[in-house]
N, C-alpha and C. Protein backbone atom coordinates (compact mmCIF):
# COMPACT_ATOMS: atom_id res chain seq x y z
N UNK A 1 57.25 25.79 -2.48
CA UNK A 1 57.35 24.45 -1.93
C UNK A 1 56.09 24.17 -1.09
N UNK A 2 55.67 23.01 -1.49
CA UNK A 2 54.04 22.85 -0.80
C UNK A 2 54.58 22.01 0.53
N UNK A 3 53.79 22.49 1.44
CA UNK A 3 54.20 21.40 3.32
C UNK A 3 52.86 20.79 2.97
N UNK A 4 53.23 19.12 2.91
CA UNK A 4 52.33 18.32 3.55
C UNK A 4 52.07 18.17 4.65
N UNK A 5 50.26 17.79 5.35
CA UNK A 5 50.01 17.51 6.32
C UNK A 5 50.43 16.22 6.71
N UNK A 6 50.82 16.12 7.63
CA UNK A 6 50.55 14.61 8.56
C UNK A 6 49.34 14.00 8.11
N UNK A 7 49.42 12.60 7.86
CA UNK A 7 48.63 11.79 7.73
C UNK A 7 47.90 11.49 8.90
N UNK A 8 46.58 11.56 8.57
CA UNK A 8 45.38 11.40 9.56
C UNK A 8 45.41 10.13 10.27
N UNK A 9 45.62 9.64 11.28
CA UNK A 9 45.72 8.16 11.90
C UNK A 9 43.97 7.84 11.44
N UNK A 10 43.70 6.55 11.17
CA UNK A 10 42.87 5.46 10.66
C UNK A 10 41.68 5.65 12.12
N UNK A 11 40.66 6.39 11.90
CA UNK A 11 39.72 6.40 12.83
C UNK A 11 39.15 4.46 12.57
N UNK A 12 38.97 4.39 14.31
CA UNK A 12 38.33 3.23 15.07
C UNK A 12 36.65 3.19 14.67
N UNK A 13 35.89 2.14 13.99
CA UNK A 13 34.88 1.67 13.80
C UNK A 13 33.82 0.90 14.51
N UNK A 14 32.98 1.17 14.93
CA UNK A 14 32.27 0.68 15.98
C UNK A 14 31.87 -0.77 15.19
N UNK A 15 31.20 -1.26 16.22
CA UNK A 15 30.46 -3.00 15.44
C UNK A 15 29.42 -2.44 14.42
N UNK A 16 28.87 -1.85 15.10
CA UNK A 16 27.67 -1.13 13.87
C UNK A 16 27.94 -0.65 12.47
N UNK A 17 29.06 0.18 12.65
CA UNK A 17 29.84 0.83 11.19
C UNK A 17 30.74 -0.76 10.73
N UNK A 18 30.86 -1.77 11.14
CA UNK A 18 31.87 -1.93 10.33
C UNK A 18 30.70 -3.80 9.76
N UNK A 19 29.52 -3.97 10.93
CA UNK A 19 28.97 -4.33 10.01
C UNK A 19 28.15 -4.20 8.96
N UNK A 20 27.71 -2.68 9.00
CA UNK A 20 27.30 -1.55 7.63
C UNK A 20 28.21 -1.75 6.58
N UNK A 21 29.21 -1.64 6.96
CA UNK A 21 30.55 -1.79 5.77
C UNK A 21 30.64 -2.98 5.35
N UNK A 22 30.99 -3.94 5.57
CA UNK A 22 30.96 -5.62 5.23
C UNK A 22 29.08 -5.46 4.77
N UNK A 23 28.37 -5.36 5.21
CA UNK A 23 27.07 -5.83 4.66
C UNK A 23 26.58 -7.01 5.41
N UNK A 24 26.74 -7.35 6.42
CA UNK A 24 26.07 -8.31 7.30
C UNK A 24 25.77 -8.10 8.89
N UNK A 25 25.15 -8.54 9.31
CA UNK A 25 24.49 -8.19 10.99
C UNK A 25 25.69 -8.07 11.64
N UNK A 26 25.29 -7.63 12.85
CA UNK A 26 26.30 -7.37 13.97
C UNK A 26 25.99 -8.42 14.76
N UNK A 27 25.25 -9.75 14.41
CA UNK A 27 25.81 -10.86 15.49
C UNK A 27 26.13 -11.84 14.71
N UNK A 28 26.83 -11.76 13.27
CA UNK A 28 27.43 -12.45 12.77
C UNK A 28 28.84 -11.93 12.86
N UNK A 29 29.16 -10.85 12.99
CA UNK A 29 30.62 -9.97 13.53
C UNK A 29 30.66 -10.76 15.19
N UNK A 30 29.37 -11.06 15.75
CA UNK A 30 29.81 -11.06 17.15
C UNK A 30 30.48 -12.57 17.20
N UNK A 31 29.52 -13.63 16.24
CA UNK A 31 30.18 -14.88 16.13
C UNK A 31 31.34 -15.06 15.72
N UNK A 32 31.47 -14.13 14.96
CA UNK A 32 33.80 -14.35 14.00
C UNK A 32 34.51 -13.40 15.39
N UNK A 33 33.70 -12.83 16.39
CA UNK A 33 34.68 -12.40 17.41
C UNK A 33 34.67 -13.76 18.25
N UNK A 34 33.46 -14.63 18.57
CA UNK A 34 33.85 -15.36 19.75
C UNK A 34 34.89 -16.43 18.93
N UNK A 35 34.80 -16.52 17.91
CA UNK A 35 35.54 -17.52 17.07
C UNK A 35 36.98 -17.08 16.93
N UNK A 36 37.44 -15.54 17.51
CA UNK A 36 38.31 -15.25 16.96
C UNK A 36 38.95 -15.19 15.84
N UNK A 37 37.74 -14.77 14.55
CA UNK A 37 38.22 -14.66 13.21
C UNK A 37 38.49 -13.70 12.56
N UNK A 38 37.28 -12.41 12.92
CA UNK A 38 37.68 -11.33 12.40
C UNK A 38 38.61 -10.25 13.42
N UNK A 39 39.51 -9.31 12.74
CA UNK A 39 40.63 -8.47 13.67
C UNK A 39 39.85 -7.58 13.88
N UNK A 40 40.21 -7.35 15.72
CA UNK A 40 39.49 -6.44 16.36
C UNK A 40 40.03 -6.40 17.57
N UNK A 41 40.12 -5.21 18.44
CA UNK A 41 40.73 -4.50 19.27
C UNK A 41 39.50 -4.08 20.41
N UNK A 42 39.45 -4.89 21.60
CA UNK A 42 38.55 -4.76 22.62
C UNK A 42 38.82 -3.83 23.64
N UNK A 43 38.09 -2.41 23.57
CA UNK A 43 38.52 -1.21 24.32
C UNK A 43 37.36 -1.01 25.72
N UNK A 44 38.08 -1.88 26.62
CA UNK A 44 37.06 -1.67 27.55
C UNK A 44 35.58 -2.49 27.25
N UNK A 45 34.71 -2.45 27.27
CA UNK A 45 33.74 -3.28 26.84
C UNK A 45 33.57 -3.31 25.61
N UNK A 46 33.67 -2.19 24.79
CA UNK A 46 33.83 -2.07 23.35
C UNK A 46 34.14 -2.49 22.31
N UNK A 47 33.93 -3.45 20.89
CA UNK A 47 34.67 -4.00 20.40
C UNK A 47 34.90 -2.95 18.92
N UNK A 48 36.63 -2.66 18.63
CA UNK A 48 36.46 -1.41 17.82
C UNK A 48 37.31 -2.13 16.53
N UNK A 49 37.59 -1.71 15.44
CA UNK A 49 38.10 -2.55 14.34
C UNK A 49 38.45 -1.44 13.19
N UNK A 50 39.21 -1.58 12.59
CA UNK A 50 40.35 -0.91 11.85
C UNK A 50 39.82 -1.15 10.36
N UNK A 51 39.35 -0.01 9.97
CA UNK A 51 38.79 -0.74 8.36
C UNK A 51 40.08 -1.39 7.54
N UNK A 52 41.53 -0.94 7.60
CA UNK A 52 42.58 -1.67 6.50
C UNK A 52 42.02 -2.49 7.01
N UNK A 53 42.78 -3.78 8.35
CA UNK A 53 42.58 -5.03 9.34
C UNK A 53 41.22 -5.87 8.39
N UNK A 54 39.93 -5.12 8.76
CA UNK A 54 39.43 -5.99 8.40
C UNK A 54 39.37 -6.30 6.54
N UNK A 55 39.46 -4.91 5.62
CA UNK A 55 39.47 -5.35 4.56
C UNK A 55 40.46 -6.23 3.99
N UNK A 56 41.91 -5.88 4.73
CA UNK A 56 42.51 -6.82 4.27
C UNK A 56 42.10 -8.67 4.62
N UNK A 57 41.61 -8.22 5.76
CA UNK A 57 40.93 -10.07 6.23
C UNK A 57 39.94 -10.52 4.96
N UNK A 58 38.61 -9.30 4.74
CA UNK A 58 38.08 -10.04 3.57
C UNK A 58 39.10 -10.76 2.23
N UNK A 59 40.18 -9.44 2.18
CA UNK A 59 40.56 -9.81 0.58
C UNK A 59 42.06 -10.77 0.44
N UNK A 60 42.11 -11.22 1.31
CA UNK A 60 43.03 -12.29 1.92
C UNK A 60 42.28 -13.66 1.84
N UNK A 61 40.92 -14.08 1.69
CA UNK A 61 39.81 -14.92 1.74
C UNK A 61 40.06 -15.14 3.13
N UNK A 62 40.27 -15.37 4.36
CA UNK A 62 40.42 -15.24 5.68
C UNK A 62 38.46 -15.43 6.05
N UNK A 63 37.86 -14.17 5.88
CA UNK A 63 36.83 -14.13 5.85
C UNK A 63 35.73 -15.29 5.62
N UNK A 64 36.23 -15.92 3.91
CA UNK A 64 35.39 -17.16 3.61
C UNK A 64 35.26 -18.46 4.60
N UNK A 65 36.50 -18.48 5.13
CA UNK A 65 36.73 -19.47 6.31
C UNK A 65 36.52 -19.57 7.40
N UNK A 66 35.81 -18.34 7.78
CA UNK A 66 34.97 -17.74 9.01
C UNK A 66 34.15 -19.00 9.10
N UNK A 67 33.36 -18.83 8.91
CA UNK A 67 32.04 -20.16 8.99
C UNK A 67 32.35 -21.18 8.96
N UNK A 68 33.41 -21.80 7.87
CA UNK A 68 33.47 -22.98 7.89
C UNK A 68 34.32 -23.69 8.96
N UNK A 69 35.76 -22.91 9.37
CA UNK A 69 36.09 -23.77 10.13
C UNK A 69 36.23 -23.19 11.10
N UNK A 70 35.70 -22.59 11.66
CA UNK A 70 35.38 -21.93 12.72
C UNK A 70 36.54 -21.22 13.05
N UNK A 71 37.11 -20.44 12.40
CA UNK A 71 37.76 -19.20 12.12
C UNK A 71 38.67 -19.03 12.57
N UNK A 72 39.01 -19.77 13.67
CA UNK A 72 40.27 -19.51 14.60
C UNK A 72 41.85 -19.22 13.70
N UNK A 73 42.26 -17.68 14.09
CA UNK A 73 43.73 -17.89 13.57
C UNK A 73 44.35 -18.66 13.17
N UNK A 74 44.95 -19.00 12.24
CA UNK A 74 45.91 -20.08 12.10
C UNK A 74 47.43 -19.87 12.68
C-alpha cells in the first residue's frame, strides 16, 4: 500500500515572478492593483499573489477588462 504525501500548499509569488509569468511589467501589475483588478494578498508592504488566483483571473477574461474599465471587481 503506497502513503501519499500531503499536498504541498501553493507557494506565494512575488510581483516580479508573477509579472515574469503573465509576460508584462511590474507597473502594469501595479496599475490592476491600484485598480483593484488583479487578486492579490498585501503582506505587510509586500504585494504576494497565488498563481491558481491569478490564472484563473486571466482565463475567466477578467484580465481583458483590466484596462478597459478600469478593473474594479464587479
Amino acid at each position: 500500500m503506497e502513503s501519499k504525501k500531503p499536498a504541498e500548499p501553493e507557494r506565494w509569488l512575488s510581483l516580479k515572478e508573477i509579472s515574469k509569468h503573465i509576460g508584462c511589467s511590474k507597473d502594469t501589475i501595479r496599475n490592476w492593483i491600484k485598480k483593484e483588478a488583479i487578486p492579490y494578498h498585501k503582506v505587510g508592504r509586500l504585494y504576494k499573489f497565488r498563481l491558481s488566483e491569478v490564472d484563473f483571473w486571466i482565463e475567466s477574461g477578467a484580465s481583458a477588462q483590466a484596462d478597459e474599465t478600469g478593473g474594479k471587481k464587479q
